[in-house]
C-alpha atoms as a PDB file:
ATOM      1  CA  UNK A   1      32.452 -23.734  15.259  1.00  0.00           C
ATOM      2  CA  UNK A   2      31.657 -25.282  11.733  1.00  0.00           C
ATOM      3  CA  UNK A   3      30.651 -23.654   8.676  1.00  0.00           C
ATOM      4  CA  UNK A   4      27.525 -23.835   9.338  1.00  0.00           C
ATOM      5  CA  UNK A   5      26.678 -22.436  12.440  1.00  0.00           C
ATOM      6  CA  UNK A   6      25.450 -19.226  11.244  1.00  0.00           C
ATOM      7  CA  UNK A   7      22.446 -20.453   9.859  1.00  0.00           C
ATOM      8  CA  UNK A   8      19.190 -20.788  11.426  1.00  0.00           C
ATOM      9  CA  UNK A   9      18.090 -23.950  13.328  1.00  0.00           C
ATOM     10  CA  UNK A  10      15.069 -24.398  10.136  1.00  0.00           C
ATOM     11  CA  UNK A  11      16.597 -23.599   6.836  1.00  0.00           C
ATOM     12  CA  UNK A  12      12.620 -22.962   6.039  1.00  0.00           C
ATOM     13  CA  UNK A  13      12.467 -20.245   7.923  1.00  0.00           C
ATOM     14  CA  UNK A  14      15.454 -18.892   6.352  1.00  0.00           C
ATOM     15  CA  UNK A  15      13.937 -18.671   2.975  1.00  0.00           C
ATOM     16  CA  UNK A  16      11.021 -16.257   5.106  1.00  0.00           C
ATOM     17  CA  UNK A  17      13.238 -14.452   6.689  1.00  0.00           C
ATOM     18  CA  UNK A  18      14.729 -13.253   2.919  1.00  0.00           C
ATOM     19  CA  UNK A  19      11.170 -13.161   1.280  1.00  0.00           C
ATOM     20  CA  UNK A  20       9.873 -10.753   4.461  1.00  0.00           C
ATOM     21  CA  UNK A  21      12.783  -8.515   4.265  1.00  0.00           C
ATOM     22  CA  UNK A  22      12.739  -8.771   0.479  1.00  0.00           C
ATOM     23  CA  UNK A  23       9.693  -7.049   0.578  1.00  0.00           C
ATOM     24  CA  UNK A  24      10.053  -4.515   3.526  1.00  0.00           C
ATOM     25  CA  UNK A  25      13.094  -3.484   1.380  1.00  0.00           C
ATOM     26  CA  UNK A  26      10.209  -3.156  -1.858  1.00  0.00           C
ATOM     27  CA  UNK A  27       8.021  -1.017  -0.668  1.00  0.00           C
ATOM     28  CA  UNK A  28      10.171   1.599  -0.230  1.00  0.00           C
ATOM     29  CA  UNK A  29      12.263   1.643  -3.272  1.00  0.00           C
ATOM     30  CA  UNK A  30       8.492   1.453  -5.381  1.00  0.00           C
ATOM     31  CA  UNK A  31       7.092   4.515  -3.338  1.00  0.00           C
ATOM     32  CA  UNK A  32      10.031   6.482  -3.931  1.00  0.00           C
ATOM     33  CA  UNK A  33       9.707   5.372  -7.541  1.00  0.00           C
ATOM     34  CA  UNK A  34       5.781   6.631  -7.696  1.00  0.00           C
ATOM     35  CA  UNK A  35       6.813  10.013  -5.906  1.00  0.00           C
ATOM     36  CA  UNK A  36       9.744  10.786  -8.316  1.00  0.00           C
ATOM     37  CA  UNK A  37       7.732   9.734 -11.492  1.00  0.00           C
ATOM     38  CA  UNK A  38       4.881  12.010 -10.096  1.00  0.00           C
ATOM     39  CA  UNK A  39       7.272  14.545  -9.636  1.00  0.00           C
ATOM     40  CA  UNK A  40       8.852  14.357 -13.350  1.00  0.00           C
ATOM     41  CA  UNK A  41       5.170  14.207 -14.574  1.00  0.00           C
ATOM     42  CA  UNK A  42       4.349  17.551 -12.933  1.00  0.00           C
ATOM     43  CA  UNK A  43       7.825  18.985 -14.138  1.00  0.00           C
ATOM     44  CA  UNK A  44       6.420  18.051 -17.413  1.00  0.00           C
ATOM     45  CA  UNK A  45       3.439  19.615 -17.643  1.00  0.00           C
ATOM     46  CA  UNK A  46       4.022  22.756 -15.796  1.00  0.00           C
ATOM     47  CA  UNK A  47       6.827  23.210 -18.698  1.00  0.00           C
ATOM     48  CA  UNK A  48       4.348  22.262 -21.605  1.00  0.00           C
ATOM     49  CA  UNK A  49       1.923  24.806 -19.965  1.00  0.00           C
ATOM     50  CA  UNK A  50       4.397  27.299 -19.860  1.00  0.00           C
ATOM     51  CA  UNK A  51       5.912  27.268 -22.990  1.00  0.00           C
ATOM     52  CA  UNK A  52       1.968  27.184 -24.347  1.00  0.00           C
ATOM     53  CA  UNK A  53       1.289  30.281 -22.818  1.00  0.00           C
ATOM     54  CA  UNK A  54       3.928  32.191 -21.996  1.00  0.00           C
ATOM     55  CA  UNK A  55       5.658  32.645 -25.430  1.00  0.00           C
ATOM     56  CA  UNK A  56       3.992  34.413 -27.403  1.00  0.00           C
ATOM     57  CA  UNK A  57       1.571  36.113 -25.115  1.00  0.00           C
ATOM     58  CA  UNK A  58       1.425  37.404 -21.428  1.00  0.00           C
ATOM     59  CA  UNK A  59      -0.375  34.944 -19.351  1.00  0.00           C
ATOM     60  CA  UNK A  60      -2.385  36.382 -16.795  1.00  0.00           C
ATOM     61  CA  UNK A  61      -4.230  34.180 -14.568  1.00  0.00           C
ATOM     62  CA  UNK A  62      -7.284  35.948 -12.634  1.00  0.00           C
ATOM     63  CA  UNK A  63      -8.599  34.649  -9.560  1.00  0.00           C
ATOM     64  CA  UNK A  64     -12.492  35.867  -8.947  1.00  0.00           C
ATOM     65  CA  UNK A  65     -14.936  34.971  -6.475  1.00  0.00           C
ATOM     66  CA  UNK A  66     -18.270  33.833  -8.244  1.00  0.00           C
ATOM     67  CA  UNK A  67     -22.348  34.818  -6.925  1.00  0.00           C
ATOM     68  CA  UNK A  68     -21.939  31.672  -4.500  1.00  0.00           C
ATOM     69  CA  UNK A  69     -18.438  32.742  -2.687  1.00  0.00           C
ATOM     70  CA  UNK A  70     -16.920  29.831  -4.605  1.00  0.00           C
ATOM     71  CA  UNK A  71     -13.026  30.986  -5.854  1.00  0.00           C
ATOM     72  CA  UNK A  72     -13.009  29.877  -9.695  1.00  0.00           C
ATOM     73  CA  UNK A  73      -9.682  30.666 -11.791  1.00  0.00           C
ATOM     74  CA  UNK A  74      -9.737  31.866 -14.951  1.00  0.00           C
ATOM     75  CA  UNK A  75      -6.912  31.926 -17.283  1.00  0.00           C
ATOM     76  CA  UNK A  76      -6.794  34.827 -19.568  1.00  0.00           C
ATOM     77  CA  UNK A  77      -4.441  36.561 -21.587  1.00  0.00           C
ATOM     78  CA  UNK A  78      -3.415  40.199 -21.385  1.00  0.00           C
ATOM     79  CA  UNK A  79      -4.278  42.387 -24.756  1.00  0.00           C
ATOM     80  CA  UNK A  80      -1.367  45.339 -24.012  1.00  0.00           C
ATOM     81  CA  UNK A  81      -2.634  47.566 -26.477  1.00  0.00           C
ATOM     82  CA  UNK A  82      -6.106  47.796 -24.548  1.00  0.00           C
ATOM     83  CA  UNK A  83      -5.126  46.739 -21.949  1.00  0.00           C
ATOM     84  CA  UNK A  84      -8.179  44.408 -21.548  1.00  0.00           C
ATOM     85  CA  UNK A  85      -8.708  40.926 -20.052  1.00  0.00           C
ATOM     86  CA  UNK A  86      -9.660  37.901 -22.673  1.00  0.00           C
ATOM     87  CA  UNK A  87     -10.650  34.865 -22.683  1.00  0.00           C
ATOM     88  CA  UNK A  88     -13.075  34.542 -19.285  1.00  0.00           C
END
């Protein structure tokens, strides 16, 4: 046994042996990367929304169904003195 009898018969086909598994390790680490940034991104803007609406004012969302049995939401904001809905 000599030192090198652990490589492959065709050094080429070394170098593609790293380059495939190179990659096959990639894809992974870069989809993780997209779902965590997503995942900050939508940490991000539920806070902004949040601290937009909720405070100073009571959000209220309000879900109605419309003439054509479509669901719209509307976000409007609770008056507590008359107790009224704003901002349809």
């Amino acid at each position: 046994m000599g030192p090198c009898d652990d490589l492959p018969a065709k050094p080429e086909l070394f170098h593609w042996g790293k380059l495939i598994r190179a990659r096959r390790e990639l894809v992974p680490q870069l989809c993780r990367a997209s779902v965590n940034s997503a995942i900050k991104e939508h940490g991000v803007m539920c806070r902004l929304t949040a601290t937009a609406f909720a405070e100073n004012e009571t959000s209220v969302r309000a879900l109605r169904m419309s003439r054509d049995q479509e669901s719209t939401l509307d976000l409007g904001l609770l008056d507590s003195g008359a107790n009224t809905l704003f901002g349809e």
